[in-house]
Protein backbone atom coordinates (compact mmCIF):
# COMPACT_ATOMS: atom_id res chain seq x y z
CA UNK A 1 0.00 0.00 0.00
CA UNK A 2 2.69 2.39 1.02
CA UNK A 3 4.22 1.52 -2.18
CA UNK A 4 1.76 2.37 -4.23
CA UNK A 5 1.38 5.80 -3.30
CA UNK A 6 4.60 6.32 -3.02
CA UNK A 7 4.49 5.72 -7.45
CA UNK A 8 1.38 7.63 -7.50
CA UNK A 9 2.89 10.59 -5.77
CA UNK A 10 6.41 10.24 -8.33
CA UNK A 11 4.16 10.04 -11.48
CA UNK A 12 2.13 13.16 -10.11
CA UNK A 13 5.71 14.63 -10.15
CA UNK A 14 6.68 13.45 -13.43
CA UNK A 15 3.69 15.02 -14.54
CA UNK A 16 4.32 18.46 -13.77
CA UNK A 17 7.74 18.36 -14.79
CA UNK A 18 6.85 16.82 -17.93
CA UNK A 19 4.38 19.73 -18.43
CA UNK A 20 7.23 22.26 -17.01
CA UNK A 21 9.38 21.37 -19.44
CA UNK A 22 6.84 21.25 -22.62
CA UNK A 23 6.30 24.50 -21.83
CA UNK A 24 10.03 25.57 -21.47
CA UNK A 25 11.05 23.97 -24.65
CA UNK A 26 7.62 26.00 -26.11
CA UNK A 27 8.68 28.97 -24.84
CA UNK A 28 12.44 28.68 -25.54
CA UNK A 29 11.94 28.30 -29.16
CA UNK A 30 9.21 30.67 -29.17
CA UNK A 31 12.35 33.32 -28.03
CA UNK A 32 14.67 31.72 -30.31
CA UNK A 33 12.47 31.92 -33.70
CA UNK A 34 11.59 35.80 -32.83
CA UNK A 35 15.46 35.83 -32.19
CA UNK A 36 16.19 34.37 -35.84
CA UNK A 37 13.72 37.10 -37.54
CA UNK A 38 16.04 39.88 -35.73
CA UNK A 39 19.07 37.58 -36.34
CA UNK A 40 18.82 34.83 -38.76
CA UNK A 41 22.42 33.36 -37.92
CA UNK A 42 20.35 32.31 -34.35
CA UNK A 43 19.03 29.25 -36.20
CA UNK A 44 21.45 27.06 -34.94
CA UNK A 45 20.82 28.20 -30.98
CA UNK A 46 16.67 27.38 -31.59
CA UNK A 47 17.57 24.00 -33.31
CA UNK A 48 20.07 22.72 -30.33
CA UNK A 49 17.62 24.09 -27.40
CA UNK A 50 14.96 22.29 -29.16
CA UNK A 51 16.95 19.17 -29.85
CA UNK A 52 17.70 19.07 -25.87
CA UNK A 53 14.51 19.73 -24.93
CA UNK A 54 12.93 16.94 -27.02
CA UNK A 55 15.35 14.76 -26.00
CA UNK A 56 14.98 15.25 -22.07
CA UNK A 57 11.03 14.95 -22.35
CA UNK A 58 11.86 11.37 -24.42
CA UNK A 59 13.55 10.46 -21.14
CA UNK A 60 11.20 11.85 -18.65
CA UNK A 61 8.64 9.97 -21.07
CA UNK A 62 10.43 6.94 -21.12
CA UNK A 63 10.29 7.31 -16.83
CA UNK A 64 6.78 7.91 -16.77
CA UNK A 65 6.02 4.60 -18.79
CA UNK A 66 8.27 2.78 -16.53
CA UNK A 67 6.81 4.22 -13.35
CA UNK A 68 3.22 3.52 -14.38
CA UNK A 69 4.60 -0.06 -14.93
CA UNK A 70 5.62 -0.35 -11.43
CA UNK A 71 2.34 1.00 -10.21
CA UNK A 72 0.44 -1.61 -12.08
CA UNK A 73 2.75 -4.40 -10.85
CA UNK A 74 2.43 -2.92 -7.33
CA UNK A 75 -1.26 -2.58 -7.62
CA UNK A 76 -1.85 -6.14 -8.73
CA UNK A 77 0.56 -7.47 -5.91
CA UNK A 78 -1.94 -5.13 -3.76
CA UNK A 79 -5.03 -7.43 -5.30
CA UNK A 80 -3.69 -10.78 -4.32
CA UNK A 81 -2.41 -9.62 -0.85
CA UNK A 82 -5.90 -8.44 -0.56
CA UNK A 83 -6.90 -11.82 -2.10
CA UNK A 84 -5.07 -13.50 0.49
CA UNK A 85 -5.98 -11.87 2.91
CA UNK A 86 -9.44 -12.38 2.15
CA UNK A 87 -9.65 -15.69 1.25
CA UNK A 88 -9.44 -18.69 3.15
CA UNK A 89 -6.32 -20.69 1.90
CA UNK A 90 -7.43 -24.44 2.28
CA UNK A 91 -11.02 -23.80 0.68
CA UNK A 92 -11.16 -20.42 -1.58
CA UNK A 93 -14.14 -19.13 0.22
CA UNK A 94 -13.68 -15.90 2.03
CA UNK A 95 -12.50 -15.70 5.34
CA UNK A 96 -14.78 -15.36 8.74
CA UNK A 97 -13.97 -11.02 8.63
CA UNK A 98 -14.24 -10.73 5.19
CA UNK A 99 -17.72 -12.83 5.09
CA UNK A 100 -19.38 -10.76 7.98
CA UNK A 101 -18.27 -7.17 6.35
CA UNK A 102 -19.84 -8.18 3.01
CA UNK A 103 -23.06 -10.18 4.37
CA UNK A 104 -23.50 -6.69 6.91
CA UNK A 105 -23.06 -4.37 3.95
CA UNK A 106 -25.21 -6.72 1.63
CA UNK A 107 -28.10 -6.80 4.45
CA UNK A 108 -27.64 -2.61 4.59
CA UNK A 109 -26.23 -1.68 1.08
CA UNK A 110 -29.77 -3.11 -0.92
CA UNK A 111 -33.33 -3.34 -0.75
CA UNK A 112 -33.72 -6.59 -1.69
CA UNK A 113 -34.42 -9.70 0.57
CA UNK A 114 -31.31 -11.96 1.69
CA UNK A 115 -31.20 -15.09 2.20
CA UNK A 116 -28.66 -16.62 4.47
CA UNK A 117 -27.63 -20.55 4.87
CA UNK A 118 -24.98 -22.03 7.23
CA UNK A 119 -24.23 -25.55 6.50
CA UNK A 120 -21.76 -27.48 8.81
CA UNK A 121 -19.90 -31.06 7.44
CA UNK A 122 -21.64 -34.17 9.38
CA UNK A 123 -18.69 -36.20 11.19
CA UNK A 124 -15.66 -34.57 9.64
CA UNK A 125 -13.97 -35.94 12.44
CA UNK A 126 -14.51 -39.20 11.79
CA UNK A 127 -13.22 -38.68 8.28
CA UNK A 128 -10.35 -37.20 9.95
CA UNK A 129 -9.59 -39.92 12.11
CA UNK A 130 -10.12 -42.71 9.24
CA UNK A 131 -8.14 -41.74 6.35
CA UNK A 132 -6.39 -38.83 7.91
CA UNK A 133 -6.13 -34.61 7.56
CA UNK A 134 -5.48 -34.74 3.89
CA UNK A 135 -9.11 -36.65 3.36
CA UNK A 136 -10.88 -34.01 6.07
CA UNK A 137 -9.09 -31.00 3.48
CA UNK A 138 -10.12 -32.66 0.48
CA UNK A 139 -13.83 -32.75 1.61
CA UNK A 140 -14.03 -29.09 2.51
CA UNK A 141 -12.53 -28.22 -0.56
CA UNK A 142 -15.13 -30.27 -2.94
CA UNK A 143 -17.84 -28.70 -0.49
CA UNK A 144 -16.74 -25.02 -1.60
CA UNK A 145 -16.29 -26.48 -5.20
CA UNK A 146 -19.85 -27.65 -5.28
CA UNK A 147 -21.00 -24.84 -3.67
CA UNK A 148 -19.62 -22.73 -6.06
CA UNK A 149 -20.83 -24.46 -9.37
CA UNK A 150 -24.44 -24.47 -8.18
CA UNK A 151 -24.75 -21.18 -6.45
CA UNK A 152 -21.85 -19.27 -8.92
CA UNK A 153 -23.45 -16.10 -7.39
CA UNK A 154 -23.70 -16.45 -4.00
CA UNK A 155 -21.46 -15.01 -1.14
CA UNK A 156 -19.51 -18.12 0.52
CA UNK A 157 -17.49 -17.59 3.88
CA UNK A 158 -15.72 -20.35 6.05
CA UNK A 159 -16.84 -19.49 9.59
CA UNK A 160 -14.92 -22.30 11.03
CA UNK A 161 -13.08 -25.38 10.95
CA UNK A 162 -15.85 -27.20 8.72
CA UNK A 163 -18.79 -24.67 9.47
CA UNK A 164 -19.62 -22.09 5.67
CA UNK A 165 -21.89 -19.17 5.71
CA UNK A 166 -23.84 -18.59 2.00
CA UNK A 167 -25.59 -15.49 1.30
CA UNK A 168 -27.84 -15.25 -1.29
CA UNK A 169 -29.38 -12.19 -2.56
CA UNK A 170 -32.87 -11.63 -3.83
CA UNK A 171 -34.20 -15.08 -2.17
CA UNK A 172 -37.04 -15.15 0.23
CA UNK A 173 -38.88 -18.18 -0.37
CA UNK A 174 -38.51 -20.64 2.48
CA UNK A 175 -39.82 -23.49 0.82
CA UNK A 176 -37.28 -23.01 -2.33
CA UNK A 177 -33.98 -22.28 -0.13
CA UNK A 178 -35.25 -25.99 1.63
CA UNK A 179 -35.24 -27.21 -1.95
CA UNK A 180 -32.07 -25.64 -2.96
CA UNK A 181 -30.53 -26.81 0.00
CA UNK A 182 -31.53 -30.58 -0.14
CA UNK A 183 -29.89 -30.12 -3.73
CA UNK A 184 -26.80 -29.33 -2.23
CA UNK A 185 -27.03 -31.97 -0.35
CA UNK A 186 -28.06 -34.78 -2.84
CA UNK A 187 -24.75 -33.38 -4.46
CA UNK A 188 -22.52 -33.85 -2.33
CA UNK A 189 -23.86 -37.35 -1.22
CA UNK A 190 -22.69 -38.27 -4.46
CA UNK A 191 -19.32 -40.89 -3.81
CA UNK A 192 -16.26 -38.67 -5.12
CA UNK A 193 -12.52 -40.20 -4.95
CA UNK A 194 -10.66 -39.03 -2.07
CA UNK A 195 -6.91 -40.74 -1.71
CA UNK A 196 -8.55 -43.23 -3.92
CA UNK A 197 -10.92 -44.33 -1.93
CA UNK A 198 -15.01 -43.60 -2.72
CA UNK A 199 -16.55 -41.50 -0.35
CA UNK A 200 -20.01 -40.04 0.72
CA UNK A 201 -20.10 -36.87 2.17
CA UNK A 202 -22.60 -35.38 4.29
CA UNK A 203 -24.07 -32.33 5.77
CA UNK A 204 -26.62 -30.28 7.88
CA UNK A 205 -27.78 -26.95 6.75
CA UNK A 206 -29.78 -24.47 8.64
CA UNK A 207 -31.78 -21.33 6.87
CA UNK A 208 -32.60 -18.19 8.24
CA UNK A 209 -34.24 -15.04 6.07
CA UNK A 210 -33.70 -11.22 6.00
CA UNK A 211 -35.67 -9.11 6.83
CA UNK A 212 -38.53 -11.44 7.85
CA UNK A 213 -36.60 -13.66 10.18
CA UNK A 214 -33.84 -10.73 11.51
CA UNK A 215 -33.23 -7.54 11.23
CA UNK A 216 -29.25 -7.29 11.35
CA UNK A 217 -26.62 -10.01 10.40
CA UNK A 218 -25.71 -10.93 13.77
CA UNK A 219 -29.48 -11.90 14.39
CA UNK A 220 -29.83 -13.87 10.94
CA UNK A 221 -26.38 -16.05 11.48
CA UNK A 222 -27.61 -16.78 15.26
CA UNK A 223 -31.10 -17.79 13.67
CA UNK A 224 -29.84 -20.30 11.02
CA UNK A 225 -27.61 -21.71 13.62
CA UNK A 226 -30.61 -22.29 15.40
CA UNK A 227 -32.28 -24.16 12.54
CA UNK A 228 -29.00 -25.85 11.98
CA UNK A 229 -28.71 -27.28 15.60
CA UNK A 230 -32.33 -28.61 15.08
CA UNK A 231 -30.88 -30.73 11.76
CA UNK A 232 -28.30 -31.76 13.96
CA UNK A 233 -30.16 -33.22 16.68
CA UNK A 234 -32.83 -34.77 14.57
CA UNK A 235 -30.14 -36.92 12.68
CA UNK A 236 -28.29 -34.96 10.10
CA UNK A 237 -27.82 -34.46 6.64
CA UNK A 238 -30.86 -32.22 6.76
CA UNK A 239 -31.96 -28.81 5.32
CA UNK A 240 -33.66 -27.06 8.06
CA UNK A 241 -35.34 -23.63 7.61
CA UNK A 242 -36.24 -21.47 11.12
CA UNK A 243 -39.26 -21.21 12.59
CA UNK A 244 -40.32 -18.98 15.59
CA UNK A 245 -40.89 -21.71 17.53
CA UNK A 246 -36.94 -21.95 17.41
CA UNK A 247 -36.55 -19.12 19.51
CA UNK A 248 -39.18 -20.47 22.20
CA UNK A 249 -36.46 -23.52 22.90
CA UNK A 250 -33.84 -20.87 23.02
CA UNK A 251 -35.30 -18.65 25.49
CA UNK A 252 -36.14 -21.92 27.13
CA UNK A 253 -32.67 -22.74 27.25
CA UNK A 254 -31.24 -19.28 28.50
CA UNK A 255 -33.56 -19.09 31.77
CA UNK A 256 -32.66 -22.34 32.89
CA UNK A 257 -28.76 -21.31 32.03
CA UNK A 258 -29.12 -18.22 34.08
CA UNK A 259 -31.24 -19.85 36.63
CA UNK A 260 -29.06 -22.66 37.29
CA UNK A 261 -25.93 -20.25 37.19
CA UNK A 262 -27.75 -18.53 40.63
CA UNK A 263 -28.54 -21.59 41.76
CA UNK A 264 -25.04 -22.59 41.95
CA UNK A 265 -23.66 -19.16 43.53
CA UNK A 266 -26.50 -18.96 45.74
CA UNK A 267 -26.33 -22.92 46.73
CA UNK A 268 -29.84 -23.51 45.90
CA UNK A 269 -29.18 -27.17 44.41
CA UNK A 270 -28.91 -30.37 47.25
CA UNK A 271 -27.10 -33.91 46.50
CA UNK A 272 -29.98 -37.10 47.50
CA UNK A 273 -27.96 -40.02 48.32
CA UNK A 274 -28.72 -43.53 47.15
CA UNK A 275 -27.48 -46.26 48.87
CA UNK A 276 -25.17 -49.48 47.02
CA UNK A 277 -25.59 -52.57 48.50
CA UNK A 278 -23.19 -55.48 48.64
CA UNK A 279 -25.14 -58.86 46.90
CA UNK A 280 -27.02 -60.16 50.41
CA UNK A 281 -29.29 -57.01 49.91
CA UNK A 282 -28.11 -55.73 53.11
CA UNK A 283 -24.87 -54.69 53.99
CA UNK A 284 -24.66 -51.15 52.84
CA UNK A 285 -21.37 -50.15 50.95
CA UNK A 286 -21.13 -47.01 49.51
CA UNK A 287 -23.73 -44.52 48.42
CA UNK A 288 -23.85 -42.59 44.46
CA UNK A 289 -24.56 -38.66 44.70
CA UNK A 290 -27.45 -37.22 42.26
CA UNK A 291 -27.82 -33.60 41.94
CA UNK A 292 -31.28 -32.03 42.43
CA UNK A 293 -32.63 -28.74 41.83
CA UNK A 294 -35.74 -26.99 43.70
CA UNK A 295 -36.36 -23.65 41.57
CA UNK A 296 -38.29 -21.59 43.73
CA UNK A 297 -40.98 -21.13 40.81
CA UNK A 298 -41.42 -23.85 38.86
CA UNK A 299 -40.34 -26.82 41.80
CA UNK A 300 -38.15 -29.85 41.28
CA UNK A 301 -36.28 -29.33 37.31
CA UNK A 302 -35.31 -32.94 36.35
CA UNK A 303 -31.70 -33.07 35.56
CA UNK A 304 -32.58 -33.96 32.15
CA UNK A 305 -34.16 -30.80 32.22
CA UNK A 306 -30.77 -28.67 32.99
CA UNK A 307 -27.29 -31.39 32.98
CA UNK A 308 -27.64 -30.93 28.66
CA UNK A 309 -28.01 -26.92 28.92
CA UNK A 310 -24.77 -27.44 30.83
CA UNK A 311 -22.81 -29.27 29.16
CA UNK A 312 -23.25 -26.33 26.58
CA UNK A 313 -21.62 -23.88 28.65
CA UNK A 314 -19.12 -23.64 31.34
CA UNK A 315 -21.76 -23.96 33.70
CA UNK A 316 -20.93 -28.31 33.86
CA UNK A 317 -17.48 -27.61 35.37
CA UNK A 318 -19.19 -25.23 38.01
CA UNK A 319 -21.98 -27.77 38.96
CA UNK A 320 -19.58 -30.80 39.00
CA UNK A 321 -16.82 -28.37 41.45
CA UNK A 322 -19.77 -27.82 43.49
CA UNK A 323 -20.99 -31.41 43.86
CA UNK A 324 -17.73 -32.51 44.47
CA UNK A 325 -17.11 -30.66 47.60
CA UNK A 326 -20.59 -31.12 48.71
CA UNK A 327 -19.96 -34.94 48.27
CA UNK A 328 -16.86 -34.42 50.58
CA UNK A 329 -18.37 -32.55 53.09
CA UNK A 330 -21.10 -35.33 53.31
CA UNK A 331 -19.02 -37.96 53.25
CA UNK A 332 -18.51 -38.47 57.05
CA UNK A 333 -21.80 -38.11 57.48
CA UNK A 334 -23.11 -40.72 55.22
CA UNK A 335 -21.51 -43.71 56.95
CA UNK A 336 -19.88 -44.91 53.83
CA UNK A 337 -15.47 -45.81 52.84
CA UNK A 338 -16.93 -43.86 49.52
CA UNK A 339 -18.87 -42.24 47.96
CA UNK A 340 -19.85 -42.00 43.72
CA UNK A 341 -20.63 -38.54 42.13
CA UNK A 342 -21.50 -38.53 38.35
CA UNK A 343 -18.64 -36.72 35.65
CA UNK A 344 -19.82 -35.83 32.75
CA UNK A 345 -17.73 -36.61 29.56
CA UNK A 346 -17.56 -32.56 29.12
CA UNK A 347 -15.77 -32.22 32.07
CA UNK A 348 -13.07 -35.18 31.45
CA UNK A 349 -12.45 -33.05 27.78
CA UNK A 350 -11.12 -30.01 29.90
CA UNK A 351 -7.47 -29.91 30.40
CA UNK A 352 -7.09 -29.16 34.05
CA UNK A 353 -9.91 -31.35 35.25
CA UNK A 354 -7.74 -33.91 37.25
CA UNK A 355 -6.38 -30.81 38.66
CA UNK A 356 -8.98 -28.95 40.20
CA UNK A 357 -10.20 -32.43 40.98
CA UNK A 358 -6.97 -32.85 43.00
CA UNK A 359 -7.16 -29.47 44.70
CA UNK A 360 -10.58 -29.74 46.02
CA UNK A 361 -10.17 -32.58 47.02
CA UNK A 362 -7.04 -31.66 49.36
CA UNK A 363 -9.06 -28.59 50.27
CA UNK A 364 -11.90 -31.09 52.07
CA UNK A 365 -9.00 -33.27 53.29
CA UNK A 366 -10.40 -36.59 51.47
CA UNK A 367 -8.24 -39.18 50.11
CA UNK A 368 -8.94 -40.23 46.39
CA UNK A 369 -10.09 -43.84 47.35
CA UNK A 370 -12.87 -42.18 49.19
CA UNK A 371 -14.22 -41.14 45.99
CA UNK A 372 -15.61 -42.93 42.72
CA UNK A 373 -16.49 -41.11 39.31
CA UNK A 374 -18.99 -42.66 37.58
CA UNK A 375 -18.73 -41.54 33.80
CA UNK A 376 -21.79 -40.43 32.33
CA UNK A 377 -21.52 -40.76 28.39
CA UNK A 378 -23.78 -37.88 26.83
CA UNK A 379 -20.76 -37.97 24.17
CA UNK A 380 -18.36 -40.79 23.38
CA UNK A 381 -14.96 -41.23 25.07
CA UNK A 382 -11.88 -41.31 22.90
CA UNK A 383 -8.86 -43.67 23.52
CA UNK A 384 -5.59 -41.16 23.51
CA UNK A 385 -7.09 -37.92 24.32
CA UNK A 386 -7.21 -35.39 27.45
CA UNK A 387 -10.30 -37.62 28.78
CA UNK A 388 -7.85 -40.66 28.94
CA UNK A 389 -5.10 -38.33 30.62
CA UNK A 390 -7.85 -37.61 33.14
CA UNK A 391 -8.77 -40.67 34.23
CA UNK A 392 -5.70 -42.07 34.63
CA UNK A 393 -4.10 -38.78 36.55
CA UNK A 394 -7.34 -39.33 38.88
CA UNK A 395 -6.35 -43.13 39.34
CA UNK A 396 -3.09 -42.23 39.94
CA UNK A 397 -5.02 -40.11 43.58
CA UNK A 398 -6.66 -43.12 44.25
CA UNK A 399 -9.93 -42.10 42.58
CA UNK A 400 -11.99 -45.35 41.23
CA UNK A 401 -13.74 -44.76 37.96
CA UNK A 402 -17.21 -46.88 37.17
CA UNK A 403 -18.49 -47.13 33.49
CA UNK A 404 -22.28 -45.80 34.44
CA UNK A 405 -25.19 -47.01 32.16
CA UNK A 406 -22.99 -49.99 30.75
CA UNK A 407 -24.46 -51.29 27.99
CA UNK A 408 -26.95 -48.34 26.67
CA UNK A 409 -25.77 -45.32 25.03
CA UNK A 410 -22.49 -45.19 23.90
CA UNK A 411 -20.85 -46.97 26.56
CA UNK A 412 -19.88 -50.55 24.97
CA UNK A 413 -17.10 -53.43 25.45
CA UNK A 414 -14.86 -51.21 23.51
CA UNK A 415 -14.53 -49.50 26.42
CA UNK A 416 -13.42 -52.00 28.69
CA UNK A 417 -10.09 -52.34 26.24
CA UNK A 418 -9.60 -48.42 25.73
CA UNK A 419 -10.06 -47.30 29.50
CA UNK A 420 -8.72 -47.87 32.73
CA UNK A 421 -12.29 -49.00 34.65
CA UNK A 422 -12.75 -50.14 38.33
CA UNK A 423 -16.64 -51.10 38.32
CA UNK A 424 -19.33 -51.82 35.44
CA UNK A 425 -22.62 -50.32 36.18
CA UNK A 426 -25.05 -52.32 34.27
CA UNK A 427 -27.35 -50.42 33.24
CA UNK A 428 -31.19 -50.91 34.40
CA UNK A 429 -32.68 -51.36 31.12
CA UNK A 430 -31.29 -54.68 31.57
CA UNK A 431 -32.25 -55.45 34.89
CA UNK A 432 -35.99 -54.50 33.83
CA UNK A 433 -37.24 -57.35 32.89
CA UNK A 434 -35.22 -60.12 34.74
CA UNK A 435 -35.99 -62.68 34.98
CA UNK A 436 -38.45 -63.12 32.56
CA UNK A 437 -36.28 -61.97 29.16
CA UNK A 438 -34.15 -65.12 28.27
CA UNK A 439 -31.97 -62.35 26.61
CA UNK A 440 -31.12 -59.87 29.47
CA UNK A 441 -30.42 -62.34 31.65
CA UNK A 442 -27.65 -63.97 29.01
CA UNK A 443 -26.60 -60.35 29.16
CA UNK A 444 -26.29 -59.63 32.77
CA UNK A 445 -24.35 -63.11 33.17
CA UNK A 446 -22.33 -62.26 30.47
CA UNK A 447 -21.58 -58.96 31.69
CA UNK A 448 -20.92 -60.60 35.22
CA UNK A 449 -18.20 -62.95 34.29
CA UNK A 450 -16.56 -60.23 31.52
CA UNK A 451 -16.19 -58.26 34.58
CA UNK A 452 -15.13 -61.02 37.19
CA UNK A 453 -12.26 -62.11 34.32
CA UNK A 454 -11.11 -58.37 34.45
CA UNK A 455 -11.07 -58.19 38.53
CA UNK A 456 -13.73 -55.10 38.21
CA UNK A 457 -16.53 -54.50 40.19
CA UNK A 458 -20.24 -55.11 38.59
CA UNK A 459 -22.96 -53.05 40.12
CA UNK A 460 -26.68 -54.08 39.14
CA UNK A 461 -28.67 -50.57 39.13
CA UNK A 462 -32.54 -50.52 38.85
CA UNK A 463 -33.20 -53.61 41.42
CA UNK A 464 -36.90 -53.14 41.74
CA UNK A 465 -38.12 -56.48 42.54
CA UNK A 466 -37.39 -59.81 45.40
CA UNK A 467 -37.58 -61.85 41.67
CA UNK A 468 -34.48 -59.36 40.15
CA UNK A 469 -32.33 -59.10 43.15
CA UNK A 470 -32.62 -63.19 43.85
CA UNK A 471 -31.45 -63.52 39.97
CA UNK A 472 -28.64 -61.01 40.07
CA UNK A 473 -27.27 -62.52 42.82
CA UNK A 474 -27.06 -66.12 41.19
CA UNK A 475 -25.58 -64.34 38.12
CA UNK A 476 -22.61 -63.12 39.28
CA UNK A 477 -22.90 -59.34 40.35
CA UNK A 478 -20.92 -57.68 43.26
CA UNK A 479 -23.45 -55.22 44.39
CA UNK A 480 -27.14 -53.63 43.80
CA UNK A 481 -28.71 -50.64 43.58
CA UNK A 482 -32.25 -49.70 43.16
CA UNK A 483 -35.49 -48.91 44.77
CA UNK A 484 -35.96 -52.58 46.16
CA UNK A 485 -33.34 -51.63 48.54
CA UNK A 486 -33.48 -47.78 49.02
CA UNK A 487 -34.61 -44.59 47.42
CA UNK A 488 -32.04 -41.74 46.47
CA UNK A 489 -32.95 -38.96 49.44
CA UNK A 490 -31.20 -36.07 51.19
CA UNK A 491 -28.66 -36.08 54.14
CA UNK A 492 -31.23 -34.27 56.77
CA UNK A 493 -34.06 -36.82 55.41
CA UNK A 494 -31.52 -39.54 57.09
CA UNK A 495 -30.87 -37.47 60.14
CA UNK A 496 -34.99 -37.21 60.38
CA UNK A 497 -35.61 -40.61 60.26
CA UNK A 498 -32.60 -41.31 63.26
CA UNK A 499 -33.82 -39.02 65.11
């Protein structure tokens, strides 16, 4: 930039002294032939002084050529700086900045409607992790390339890692951008060659309009992401379009955030306690902490109800910090060697987890073998990541870790190979119908003697009956849980019942 006005200014120059010197040479000779009328032997004076002038303003001509040269050359290495800068270099679309200027001024700079799409690659990861980086690159760049050849006039922006913004200008018909979008998809669900190998990819879109659905850009990206989150959750490779209704589920979600976020500073929530039994059904050893939360308008909010919305924020490290220490301040109370609090698989993704784990801990003055984590899977663990680093920095304290829910969700015998594990937690959709169901009962047994070859711990949860608990105990299990045997309930509600 600096160099380019630096030519512009020199050529300005060149300009004047171009025109200086036209007009000296015009003036000089001008002299020189009213000279020769006076004196004709001055000829020879008007032919040299026009001879030297002609010849300088060939050079200075010759420079002015060459300088406008340079300011071309430096103007186009101005474009692709520009075009770099711009441009996302993996992809071609424009970059995050540049995407958001153009969309703002597009929204502001025209009367026409706007349509806006955000469409986010289904399980890139997993592409990732299969055939490598090279095959996760290669699949964003055919998504810009088909994006490209059927929308050659539409604004295209990589917002993030495998996230594109589209802008389309002049659309507002809902049902069409659905259309147009399912298109997109159908395309690239075509198999293309990627290191040689076919491939299907897929993807979620979400649609949002301007000005009926927002009235700046902010508003219209946060709407389609909305819409897009609904694909998401519904299965994928989806075109979704937003609906008001949307925002309800929002809104939904941002009072329990903030209500649960006071809840936590003002220690509104309370841990009930359920006990664990050994197999006889009666000797009580150990007891598994679940969170609870009275709102003081609308009463008891399930935990389905509020441990998603925090996973979603950093609210999930706050509420498991909080039940930790309330676990350890209980924990003399409740009678038990231990006690089992539930970790989300959030909170084992954060880097210093076993950390602040540690330091609380030391704060109460409890030993890690007082405590057991019982991994809830609301996303799946990975082998060789921070989560592993976790669990085995917590074993390291003493801390035993229990697969919770085995056997629904995610949670699988891959696990039992991939993890460092101290007790199964069968999960009571298997215990249901014991021991009528042939099937769960091969299960549980199975289950039983995976565990008993492994030296881990099997816990039976959901014991509801005399008939389940007298099977469970002929199949192999260590210990029970379930309403049979006791109902989760708060410290004082023990301390009422003493008393």
């Amino acid at each position: 930039m600096q160099r380019q006005a630096s030519l512009q200014h020199i050529i300005k120059t060149y300009r004047l002294v171009f025109a200086g010197v036209a007009a000296l040479i015009g003036v000089t000779g001008a002299i020189a032939l009213i000279g020769y009328f006076t004196d004709p032997r001055a000829i020879e004076m008007v032919v040299v002084r026009v001879l030297a002038g002609a010849s300088l303003l060939l050079l200075l001509r010759w420079g002015y050529v060459r300088l406008k040269q340079e300011l071309q050359s430096a103007a186009d290495e101005q474009r692709q700086l520009l075009d770099l800068a711009y441009r996302d270099a993996l992809t071609g679309a424009h970059t995050r900045s540049y995407f958001f200027s153009a969309l703002k001024e597009s929204l502001h700079g025209n009367d026409r409607p706007v349509a806006y799409m955000q469409i986010d690659m289904d399980k890139l990861k997993v592409l990732n992790d299969s055939h490598g980086h090279s095959a996760g690159d290669a699949a964003l760049v055919h998504l810009v390339k088909t994006l490209k050849t059927l929308l050659p006039e539409a604004l295209i922006g990589r917002l993030g890692g495998d996230e594109f913004g589209i802008a389309l200008i002049g659309q507002d018909s809902r049902p069409a951008l659905v259309r147009l979008g399912d298109q997109i998809l159908a395309t690239l669900g075509q198999p293309i060659s990627i290191d040689g190998r076919p491939i299907r990819l897929s993807a979620t879109i979400g649609v949002a309009l301007w000005p009926q659905d927002a009235a700046e850009a902010d508003e219209l990206i946060t709407k389609a992401d909305l819409a897009l989150y609904k694909g998401k959750k519904e299965g994928r490779a989806a075109t979704v379009a937003f609906e008001s209704e949307l925002m309800a589920d929002e809104r939904h979600k941002r009072f329990v955030e903030r209500d649960l976020r006071a809840a936590i500073l003002l220690n509104e929530l309370e841990l009930h306690y359920q006990p664990i039994f050994a197999v006889d059904g009666t000797t009580l050893i150990s007891h598994e902490a679940l969170v609870r939360w009275q709102h003081p308008v609308r009463g008891q909010v399930p935990p389905g109800d509020f441990i998603g919305i925090a996973e979603q924020s950093d609210l999930i490290d706050k509420l498991g910090d909080w039940v930790l220490r309330r676990a350890c301040a209980d924990l003399a109370a409740l009678g038990t060697p231990h006690v089992g609090i539930n970790v989300s698989v959030v909170q084992l993704r954060r880097g210093d987890f076993a950390e602040r784990f540690a330091d609380i801990l030391l704060e109460a003055g409890i030993s890690g073998s007082q405590i057991v984590i019982e991994i809830t899977e609301s996303l799946p663990l990975k082998s060789g990541t921070v989560e592993l680093s976790n669990i085995e920095a917590l074993r390291a304290l003493g801390v035993r870790v229990a697969i919770d829910d085995f056997g629904s969700g995610f949670a699988s015998l891959e696990y039992l190979r991939g993890f460092p594990f101290d007790i199964i937690k069968i999960d009571r959709s298997y215990v249901a119908n014991l021991p009528d169901s042939l099937i769960d009962g091969l299960i549980v047994s199975s289950i039983a003697k995976i565990a008993q070859s492994l030296e881990v711990e099997v816990i039976a949860e959901g014991v509801e009956t005399a008939e389940q608990l007298e099977f469970l105990r002929h199949a192999g299990v260590t210990a029970l849980q379930g309403y049979l045997l006791a109902r989760p309930e708060p410290l004082r509600s023990r301390f009422a019942s003493a008393a």
